[in-house]
C-alpha atoms as a PDB file:
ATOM      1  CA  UNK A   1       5.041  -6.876  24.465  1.00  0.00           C
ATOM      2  CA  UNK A   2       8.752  -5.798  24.925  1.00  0.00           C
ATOM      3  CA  UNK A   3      10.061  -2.164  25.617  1.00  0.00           C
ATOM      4  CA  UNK A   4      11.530  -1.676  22.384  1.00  0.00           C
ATOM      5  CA  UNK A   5       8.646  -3.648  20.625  1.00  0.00           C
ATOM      6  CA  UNK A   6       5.836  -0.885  23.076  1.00  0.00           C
ATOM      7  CA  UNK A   7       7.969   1.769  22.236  1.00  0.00           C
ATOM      8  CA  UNK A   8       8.224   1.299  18.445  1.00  0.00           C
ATOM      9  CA  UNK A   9       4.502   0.774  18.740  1.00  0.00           C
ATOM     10  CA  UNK A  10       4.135   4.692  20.668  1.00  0.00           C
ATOM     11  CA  UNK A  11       6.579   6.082  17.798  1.00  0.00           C
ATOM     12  CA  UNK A  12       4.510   4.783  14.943  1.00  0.00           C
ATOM     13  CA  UNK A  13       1.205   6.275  16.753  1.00  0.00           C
ATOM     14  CA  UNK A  14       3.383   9.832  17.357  1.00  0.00           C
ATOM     15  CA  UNK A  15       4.136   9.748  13.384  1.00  0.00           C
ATOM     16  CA  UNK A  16       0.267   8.592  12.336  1.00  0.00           C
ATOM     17  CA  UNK A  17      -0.876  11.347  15.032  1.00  0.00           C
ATOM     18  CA  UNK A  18       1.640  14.300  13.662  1.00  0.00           C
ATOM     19  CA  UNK A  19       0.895  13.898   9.999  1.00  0.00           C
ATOM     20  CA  UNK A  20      -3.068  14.418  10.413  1.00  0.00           C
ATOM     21  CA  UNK A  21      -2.267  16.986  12.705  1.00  0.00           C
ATOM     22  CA  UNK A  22      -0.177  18.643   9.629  1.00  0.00           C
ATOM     23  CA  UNK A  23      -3.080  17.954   7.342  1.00  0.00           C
ATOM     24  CA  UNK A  24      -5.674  19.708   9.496  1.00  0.00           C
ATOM     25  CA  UNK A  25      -2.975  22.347   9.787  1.00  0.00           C
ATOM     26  CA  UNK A  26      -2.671  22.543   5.908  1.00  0.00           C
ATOM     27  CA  UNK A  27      -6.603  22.885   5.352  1.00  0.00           C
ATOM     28  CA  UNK A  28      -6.859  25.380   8.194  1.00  0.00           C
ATOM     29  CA  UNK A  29      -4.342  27.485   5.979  1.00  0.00           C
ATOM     30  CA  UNK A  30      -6.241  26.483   2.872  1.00  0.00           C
ATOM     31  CA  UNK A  31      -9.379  27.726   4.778  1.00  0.00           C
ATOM     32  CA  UNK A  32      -7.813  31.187   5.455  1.00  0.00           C
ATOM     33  CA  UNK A  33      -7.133  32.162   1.651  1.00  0.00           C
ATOM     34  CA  UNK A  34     -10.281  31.377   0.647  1.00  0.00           C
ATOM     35  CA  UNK A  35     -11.741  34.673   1.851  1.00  0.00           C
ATOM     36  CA  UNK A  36      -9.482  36.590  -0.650  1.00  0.00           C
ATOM     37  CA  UNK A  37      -8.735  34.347  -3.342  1.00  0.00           C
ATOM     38  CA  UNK A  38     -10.187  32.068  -6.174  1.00  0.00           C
ATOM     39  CA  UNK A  39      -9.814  28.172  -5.266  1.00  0.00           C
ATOM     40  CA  UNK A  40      -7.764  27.836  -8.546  1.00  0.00           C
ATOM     41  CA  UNK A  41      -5.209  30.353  -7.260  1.00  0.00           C
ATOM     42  CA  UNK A  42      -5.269  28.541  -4.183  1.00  0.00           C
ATOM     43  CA  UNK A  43      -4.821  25.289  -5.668  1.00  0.00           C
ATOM     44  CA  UNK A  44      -2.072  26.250  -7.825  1.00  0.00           C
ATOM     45  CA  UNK A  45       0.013  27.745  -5.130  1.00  0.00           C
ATOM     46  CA  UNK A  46      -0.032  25.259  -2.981  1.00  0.00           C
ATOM     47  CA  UNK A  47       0.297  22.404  -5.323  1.00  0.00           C
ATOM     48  CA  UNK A  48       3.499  25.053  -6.793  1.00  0.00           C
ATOM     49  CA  UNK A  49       5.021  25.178  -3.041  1.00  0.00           C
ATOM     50  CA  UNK A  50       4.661  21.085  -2.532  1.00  0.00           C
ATOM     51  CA  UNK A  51       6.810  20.848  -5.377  1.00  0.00           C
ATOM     52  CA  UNK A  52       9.742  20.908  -2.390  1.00  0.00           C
ATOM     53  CA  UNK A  53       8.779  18.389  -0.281  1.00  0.00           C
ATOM     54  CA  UNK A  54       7.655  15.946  -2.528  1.00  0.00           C
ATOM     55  CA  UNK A  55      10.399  16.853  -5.066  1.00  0.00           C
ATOM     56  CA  UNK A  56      12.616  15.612  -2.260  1.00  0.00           C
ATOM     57  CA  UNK A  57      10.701  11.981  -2.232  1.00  0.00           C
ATOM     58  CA  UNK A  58      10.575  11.664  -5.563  1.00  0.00           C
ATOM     59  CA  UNK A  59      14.964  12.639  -5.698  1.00  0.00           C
ATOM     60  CA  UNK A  60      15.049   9.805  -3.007  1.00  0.00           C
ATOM     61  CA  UNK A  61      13.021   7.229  -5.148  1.00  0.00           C
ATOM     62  CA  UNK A  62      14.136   7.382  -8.515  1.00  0.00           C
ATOM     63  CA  UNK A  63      15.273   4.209 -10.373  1.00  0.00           C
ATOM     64  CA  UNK A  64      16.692   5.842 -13.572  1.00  0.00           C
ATOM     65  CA  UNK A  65      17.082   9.118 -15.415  1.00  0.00           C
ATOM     66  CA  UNK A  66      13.633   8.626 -17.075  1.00  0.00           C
ATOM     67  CA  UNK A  67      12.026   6.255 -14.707  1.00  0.00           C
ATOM     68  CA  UNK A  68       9.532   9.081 -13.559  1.00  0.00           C
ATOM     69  CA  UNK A  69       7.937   9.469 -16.970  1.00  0.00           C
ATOM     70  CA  UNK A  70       7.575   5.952 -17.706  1.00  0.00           C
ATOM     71  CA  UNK A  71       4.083   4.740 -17.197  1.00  0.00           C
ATOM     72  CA  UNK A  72       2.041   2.312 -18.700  1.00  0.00           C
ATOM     73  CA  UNK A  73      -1.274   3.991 -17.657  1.00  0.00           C
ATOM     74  CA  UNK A  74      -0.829   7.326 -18.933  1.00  0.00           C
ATOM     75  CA  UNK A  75      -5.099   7.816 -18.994  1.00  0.00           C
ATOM     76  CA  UNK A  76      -5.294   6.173 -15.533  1.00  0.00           C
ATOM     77  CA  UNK A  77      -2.624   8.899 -14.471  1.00  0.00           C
ATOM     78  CA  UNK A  78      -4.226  11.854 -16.084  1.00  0.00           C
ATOM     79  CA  UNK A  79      -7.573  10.534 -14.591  1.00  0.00           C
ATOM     80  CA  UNK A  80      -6.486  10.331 -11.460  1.00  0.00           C
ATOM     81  CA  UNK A  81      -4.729  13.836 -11.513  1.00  0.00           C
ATOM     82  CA  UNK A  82      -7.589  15.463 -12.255  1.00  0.00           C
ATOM     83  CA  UNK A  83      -9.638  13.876  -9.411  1.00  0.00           C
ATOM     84  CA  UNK A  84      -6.582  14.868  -7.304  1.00  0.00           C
ATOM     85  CA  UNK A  85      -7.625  18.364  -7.932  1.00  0.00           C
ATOM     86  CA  UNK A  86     -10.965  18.137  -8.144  1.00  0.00           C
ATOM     87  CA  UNK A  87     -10.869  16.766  -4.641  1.00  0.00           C
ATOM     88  CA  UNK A  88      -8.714  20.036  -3.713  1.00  0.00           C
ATOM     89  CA  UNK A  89     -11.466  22.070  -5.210  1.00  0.00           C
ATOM     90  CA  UNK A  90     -14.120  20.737  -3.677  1.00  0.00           C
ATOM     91  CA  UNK A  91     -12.482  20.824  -0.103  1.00  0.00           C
ATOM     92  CA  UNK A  92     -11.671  24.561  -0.891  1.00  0.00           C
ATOM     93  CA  UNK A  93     -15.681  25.000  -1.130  1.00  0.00           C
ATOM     94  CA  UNK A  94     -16.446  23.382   1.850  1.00  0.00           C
ATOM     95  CA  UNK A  95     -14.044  24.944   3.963  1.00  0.00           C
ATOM     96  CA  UNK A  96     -14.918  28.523   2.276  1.00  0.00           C
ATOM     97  CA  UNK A  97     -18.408  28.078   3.148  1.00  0.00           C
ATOM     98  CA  UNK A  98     -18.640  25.709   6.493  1.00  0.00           C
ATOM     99  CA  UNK A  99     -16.573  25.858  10.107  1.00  0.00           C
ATOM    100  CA  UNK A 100     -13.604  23.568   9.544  1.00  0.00           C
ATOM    101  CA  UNK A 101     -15.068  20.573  11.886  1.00  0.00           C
ATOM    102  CA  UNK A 102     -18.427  20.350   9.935  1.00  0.00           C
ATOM    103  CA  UNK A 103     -16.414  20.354   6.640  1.00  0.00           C
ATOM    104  CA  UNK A 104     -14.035  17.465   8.329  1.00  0.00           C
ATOM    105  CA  UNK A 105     -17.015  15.557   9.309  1.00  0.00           C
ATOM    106  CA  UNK A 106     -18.926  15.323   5.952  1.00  0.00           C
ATOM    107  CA  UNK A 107     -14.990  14.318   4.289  1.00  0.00           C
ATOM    108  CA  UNK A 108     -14.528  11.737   6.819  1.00  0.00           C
ATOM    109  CA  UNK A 109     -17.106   9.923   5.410  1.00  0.00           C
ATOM    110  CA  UNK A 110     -14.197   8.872   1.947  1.00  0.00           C
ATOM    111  CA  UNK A 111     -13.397   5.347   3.336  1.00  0.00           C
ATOM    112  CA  UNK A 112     -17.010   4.793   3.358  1.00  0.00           C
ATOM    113  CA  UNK A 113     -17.747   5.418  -0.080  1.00  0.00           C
ATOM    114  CA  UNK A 114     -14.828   3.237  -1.159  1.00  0.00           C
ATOM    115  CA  UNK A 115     -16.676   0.724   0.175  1.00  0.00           C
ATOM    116  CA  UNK A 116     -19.627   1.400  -1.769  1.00  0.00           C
ATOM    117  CA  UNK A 117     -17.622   1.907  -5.181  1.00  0.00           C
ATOM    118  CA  UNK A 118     -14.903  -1.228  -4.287  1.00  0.00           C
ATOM    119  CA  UNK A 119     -17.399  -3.646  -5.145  1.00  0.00           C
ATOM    120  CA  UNK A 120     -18.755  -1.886  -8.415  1.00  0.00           C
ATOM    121  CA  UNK A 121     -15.340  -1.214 -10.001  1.00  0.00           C
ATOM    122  CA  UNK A 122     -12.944  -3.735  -8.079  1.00  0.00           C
ATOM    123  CA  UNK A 123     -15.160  -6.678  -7.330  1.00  0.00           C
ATOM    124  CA  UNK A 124     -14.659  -6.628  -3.920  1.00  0.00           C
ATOM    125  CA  UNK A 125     -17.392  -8.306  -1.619  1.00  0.00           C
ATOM    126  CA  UNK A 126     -19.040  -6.454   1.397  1.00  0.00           C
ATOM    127  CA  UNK A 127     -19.104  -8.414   4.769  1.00  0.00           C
ATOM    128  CA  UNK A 128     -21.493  -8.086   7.352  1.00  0.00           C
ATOM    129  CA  UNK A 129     -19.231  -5.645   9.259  1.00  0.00           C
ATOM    130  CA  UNK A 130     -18.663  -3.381   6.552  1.00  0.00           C
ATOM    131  CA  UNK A 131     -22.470  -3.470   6.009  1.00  0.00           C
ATOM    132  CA  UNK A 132     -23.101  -2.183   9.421  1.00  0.00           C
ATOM    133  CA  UNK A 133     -20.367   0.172   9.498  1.00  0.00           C
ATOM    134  CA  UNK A 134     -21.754   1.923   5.837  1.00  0.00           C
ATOM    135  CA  UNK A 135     -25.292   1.824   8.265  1.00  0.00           C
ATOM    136  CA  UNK A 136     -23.501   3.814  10.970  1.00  0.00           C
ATOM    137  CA  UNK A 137     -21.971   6.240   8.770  1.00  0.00           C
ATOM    138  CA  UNK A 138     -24.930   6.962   6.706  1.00  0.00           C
ATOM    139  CA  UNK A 139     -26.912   7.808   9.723  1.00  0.00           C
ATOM    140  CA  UNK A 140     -24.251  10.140  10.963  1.00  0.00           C
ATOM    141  CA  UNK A 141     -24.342  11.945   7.144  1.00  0.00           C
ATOM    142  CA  UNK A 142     -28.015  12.519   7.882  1.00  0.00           C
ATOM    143  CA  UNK A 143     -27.394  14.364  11.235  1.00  0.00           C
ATOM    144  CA  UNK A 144     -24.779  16.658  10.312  1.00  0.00           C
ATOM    145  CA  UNK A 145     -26.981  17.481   6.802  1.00  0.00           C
ATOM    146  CA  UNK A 146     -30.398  17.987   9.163  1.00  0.00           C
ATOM    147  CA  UNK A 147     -32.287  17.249   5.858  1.00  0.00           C
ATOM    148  CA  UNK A 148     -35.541  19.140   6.203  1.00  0.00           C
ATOM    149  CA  UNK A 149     -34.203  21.796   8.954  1.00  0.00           C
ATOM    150  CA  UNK A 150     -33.039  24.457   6.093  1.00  0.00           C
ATOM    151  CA  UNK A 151     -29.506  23.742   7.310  1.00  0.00           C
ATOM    152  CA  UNK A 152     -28.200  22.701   4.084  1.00  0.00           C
ATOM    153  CA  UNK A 153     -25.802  24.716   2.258  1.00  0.00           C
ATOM    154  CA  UNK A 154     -23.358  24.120  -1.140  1.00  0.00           C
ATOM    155  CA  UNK A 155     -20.402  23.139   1.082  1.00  0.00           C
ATOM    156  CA  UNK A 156     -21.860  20.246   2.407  1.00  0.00           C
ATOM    157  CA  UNK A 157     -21.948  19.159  -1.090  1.00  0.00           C
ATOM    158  CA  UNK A 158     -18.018  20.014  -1.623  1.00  0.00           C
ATOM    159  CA  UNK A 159     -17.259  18.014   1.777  1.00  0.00           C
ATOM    160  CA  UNK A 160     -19.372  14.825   0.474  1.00  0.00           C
ATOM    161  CA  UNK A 161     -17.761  15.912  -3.119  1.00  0.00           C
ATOM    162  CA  UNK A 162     -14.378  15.510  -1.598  1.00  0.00           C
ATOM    163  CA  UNK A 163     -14.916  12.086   0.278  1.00  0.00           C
ATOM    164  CA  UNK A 164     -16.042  10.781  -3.103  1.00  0.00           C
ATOM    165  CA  UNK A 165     -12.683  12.133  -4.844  1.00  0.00           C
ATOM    166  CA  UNK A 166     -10.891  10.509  -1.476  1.00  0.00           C
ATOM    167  CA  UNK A 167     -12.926   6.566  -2.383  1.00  0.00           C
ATOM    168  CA  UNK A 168     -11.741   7.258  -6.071  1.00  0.00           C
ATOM    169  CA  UNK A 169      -8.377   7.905  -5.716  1.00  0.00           C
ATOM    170  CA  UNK A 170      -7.699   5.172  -3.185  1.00  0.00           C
ATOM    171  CA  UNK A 171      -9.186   2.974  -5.984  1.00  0.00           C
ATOM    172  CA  UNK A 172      -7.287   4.244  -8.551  1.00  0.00           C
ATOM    173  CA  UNK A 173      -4.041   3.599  -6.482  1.00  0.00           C
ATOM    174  CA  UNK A 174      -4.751   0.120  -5.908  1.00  0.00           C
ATOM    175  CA  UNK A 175      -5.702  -0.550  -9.733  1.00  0.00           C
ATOM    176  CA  UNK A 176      -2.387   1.468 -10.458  1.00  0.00           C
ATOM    177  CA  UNK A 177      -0.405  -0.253  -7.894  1.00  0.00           C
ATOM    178  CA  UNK A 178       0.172  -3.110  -9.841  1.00  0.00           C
ATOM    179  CA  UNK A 179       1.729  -1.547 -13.171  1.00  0.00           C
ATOM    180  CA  UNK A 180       3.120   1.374 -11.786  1.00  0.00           C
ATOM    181  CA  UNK A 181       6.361   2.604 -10.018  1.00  0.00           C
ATOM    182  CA  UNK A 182       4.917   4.643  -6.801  1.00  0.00           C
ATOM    183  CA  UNK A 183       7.939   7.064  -7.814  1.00  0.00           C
ATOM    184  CA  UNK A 184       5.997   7.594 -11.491  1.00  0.00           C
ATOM    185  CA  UNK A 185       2.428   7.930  -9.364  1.00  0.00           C
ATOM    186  CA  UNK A 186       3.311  10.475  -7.150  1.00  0.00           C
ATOM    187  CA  UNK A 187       4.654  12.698  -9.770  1.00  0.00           C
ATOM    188  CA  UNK A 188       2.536  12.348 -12.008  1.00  0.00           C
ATOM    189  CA  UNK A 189      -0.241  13.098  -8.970  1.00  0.00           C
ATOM    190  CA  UNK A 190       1.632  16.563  -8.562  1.00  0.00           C
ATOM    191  CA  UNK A 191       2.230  17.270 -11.864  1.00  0.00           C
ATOM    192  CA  UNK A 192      -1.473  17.210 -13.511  1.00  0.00           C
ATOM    193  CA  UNK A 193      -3.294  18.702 -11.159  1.00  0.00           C
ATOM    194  CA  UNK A 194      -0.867  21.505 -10.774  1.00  0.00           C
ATOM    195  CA  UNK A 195      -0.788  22.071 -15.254  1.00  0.00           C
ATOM    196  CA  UNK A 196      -4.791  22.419 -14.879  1.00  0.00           C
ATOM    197  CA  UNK A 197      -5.296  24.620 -11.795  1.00  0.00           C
ATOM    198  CA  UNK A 198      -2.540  26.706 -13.127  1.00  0.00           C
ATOM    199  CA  UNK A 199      -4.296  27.403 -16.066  1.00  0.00           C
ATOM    200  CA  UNK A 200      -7.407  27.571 -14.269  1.00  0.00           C
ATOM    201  CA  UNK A 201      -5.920  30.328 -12.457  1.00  0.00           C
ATOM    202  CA  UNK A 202      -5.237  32.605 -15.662  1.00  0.00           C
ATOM    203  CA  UNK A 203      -8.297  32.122 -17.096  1.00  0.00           C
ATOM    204  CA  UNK A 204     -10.408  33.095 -13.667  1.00  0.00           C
ATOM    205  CA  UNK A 205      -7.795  35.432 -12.886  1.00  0.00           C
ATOM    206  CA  UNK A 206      -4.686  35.717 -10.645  1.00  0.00           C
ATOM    207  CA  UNK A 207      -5.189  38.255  -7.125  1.00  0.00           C
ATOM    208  CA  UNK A 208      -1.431  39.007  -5.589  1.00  0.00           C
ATOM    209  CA  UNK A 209      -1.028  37.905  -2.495  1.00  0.00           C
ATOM    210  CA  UNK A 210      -0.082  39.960   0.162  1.00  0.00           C
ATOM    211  CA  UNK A 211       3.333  39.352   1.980  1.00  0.00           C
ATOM    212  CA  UNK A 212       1.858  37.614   4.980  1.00  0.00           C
ATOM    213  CA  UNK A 213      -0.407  35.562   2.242  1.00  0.00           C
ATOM    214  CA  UNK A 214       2.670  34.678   0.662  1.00  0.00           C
ATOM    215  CA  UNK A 215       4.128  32.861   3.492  1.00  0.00           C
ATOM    216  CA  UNK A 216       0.594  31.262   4.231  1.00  0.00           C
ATOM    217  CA  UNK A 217       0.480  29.825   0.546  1.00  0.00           C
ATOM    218  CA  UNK A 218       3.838  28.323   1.487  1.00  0.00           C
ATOM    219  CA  UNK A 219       3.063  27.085   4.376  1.00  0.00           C
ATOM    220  CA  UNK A 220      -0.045  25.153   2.833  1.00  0.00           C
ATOM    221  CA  UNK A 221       2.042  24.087  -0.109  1.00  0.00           C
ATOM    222  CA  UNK A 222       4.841  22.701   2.198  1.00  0.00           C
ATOM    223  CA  UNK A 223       2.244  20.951   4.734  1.00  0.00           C
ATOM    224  CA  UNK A 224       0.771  19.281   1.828  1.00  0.00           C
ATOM    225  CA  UNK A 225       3.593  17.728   0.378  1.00  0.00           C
ATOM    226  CA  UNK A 226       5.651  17.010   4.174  1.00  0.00           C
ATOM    227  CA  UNK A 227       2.798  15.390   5.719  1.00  0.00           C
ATOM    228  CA  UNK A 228       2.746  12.276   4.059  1.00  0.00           C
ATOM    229  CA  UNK A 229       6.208  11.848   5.366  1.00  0.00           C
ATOM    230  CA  UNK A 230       5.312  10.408   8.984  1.00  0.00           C
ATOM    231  CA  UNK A 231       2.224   8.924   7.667  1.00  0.00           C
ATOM    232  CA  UNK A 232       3.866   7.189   5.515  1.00  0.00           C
ATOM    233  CA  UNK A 233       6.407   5.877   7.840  1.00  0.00           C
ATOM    234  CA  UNK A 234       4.276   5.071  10.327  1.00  0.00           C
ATOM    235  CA  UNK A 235       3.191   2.072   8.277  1.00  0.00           C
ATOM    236  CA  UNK A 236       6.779   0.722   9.259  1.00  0.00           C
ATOM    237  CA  UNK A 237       5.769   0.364  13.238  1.00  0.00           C
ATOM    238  CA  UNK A 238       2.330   0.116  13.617  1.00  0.00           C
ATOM    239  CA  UNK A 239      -0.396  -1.608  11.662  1.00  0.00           C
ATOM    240  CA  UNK A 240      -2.330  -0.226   8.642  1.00  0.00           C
ATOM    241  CA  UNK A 241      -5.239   0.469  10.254  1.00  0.00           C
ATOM    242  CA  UNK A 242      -4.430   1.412  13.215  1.00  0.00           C
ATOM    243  CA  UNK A 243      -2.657   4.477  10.813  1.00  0.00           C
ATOM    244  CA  UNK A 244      -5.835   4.996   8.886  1.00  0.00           C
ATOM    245  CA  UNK A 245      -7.598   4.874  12.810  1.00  0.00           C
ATOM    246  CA  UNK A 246      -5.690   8.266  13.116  1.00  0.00           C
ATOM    247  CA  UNK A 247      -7.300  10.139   9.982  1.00  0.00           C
ATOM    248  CA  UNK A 248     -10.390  10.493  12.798  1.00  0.00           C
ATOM    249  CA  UNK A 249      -7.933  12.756  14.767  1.00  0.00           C
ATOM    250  CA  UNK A 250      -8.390  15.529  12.629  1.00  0.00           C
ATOM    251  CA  UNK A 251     -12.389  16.031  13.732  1.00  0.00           C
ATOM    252  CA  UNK A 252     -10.752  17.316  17.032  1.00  0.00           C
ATOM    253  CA  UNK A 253      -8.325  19.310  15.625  1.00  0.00           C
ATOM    254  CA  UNK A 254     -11.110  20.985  13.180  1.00  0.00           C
ATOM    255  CA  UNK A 255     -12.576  21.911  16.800  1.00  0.00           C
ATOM    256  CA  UNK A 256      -9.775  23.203  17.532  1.00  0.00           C
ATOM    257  CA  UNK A 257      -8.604  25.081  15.560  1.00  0.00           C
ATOM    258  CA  UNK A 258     -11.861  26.432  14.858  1.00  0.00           C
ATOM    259  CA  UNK A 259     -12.348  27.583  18.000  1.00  0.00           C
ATOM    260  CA  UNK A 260      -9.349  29.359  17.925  1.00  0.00           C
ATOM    261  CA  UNK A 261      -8.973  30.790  14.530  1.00  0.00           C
ATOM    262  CA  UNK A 262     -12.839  31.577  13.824  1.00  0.00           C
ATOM    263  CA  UNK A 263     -14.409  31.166  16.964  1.00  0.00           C
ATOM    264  CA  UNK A 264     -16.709  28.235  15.850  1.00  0.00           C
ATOM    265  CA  UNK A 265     -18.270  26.093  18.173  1.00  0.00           C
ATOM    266  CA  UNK A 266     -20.192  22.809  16.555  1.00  0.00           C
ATOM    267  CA  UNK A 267     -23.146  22.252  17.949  1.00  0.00           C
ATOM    268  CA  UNK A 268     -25.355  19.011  19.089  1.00  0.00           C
ATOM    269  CA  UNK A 269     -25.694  17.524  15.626  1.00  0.00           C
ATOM    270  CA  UNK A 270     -22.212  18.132  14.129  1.00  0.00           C
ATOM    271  CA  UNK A 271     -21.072  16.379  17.248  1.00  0.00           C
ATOM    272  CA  UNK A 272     -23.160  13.443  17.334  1.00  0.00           C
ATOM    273  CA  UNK A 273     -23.198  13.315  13.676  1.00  0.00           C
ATOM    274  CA  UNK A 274     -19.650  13.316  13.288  1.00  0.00           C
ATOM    275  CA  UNK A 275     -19.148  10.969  16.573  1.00  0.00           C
ATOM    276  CA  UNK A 276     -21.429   8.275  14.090  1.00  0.00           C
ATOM    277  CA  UNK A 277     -19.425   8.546  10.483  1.00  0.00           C
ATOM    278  CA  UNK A 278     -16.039   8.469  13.269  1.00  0.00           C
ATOM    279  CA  UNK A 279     -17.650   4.976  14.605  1.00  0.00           C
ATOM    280  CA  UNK A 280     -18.985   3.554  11.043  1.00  0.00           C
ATOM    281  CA  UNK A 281     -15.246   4.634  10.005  1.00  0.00           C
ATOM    282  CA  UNK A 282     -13.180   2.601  12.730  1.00  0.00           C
ATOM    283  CA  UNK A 283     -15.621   0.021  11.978  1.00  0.00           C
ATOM    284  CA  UNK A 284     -14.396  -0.215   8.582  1.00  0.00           C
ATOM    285  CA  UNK A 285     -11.172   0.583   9.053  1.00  0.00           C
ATOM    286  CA  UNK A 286      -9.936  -2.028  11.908  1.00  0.00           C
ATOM    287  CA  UNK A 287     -10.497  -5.422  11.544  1.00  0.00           C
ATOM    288  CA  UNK A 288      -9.531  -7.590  14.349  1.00  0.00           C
ATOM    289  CA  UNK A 289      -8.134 -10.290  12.189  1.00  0.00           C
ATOM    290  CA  UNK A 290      -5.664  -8.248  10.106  1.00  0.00           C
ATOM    291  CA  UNK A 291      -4.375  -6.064  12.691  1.00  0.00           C
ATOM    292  CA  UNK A 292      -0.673  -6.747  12.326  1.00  0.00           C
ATOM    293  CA  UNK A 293       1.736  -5.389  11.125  1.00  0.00           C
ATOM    294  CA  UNK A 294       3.387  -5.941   7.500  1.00  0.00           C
ATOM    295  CA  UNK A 295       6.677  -4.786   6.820  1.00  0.00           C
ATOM    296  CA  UNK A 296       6.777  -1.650   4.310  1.00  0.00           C
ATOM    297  CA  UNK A 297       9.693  -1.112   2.292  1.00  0.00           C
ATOM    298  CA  UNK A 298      11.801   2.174   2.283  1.00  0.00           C
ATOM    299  CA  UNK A 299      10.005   3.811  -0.898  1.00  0.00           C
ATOM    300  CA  UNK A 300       6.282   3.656   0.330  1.00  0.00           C
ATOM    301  CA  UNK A 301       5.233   7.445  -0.713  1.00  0.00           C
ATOM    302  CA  UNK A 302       1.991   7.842  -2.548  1.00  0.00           C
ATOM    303  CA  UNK A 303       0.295  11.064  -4.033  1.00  0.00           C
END
């Protein structure tokens, strides 16, 4: 390997690395409202205050005055919008019940599920390796739940509620991919979920925020909508799954920040628990005989 080719390489892995570190960053905001305000509130807002960031993809994508609007899977869309948001809602539980590095372990556990579902809705085969890694990852969801231990609580149910929105939507996108403009997608994957929660949010009832909220509500709104930025072009320097490798990063920074917001420690089974779904995950995730690298074109932004 070159210079320029190892350090294209190191500033794909800095992009991957810094937007899962915004993520985490995002739900540890996400995390802090939920003490003082309904999840539809939440969820409003910061879809609302993403409207920026991804506003500024979509201005950079469009194809035509109307090209947004255009879609030839207007029930797919709506579908998927309202997973989009039930996926927010259901990470909003977890975190509001659950330190942040249980709730990421139980969510990590998404690419495993699509594995399940791939075959029953896409046709796709399992291999022997996905087999195994499913294995692993099961038996790491059955140390972090403790079943029989009276450990078990409703957020465990929105973090495994949330990994099965993640599986979903990833299938969704790949059974939209082939109709639809990514441009049309990713509006339409701000737009619906943003309508519902906002009327969620008068029927349940709307609790102003506090000037210091105010600026957290932005602050998760603009994470959620800037972090797919470097994720995203990541995919132009380093391989697919050596991007989706990266997702596992944000089990450490759950610990961390934690630690330093709450003051939560996990203990022996989160650890090992989430140290098995992590290993069932990379499992899945890199396979030694795709891992190259495929160019990406300049528009690759999805909701």
């Amino acid at each position: 390997m070159t210079f320029a080719q190892r350090s294209s390489e190191l500033y794909g892995i800095s992009l991957a690395a810094l937007g899962f570190l915004l993520f985490s960053l995002m739900d540890a905001s996400s995390k802090w409202l939920t003490s003082s305000y309904h999840f539809a509130q939440i969820s409003f807002l910061t879809f609302l205050f993403s409207l920026l960031p991804i506003g500024f993809i979509l201005l950079r994508q469009r194809k035509g005055s109307n090209s947004l609007f255009k879609t030839q899977r207007p029930t797919l869309q709506l579908t998927r919008g309202l997973v989009l948001l039930g996926l927010r809602l259901c990470a909003l539980l977890a975190f509001s019940m659950m330190p942040l590095a249980d709730s990421f372990a139980l969510i990590l556990t998404g690419p495993i599920m699509l594995a399940l579902l791939a075959p029953v809705i896409l046709g796709d085969k399992l291999n022997k390796r996905q087999i195994m890694a499913i294995m692993i990852g099961f038996c790491g969801v059955l140390v972090v739940l403790r079943p029989g231990m009276g450990s078990f609580n409703i957020g465990m149910l929105g973090a495994l509620g949330t990994a099965l929105c993640f599986a979903l939507n990833t299938i969704m996108l790949r059974i939209m991919s082939k109709t639809e403009q990514q441009s049309t997608t990713l509006f339409y994957g701000c737009q619906v979920p943003l309508i519902i929660s906002g009327i969620l949010m008068l029927y349940y009832g709307y609790t102003p925020p506090s000037a210091k909220d105010w600026l957290i509500f932005a602050l998760c709104g603009f994470l959620n909508g800037l972090a797919q930025m470097p994720i995203f072009a990541a995919l132009k320097y380093i391989p697919a799954p050596m991007v989706g490798a990266f997702q596992y990063s944000v089990v450490v920074w759950g610990v961390i920040l934690g630690y330093l917001i709450w003051g939560d420690i996990p203990d022996a089974f989160i650890i090992i628990g989430a140290a098995l779904i992590v290993c069932g995950g990379l499992v899945m995730a890199i396979n030694p005989k795709r891992f190259h690298r495929q160019p990406v074109p300049d528009n690759s932004t999805e909701a």
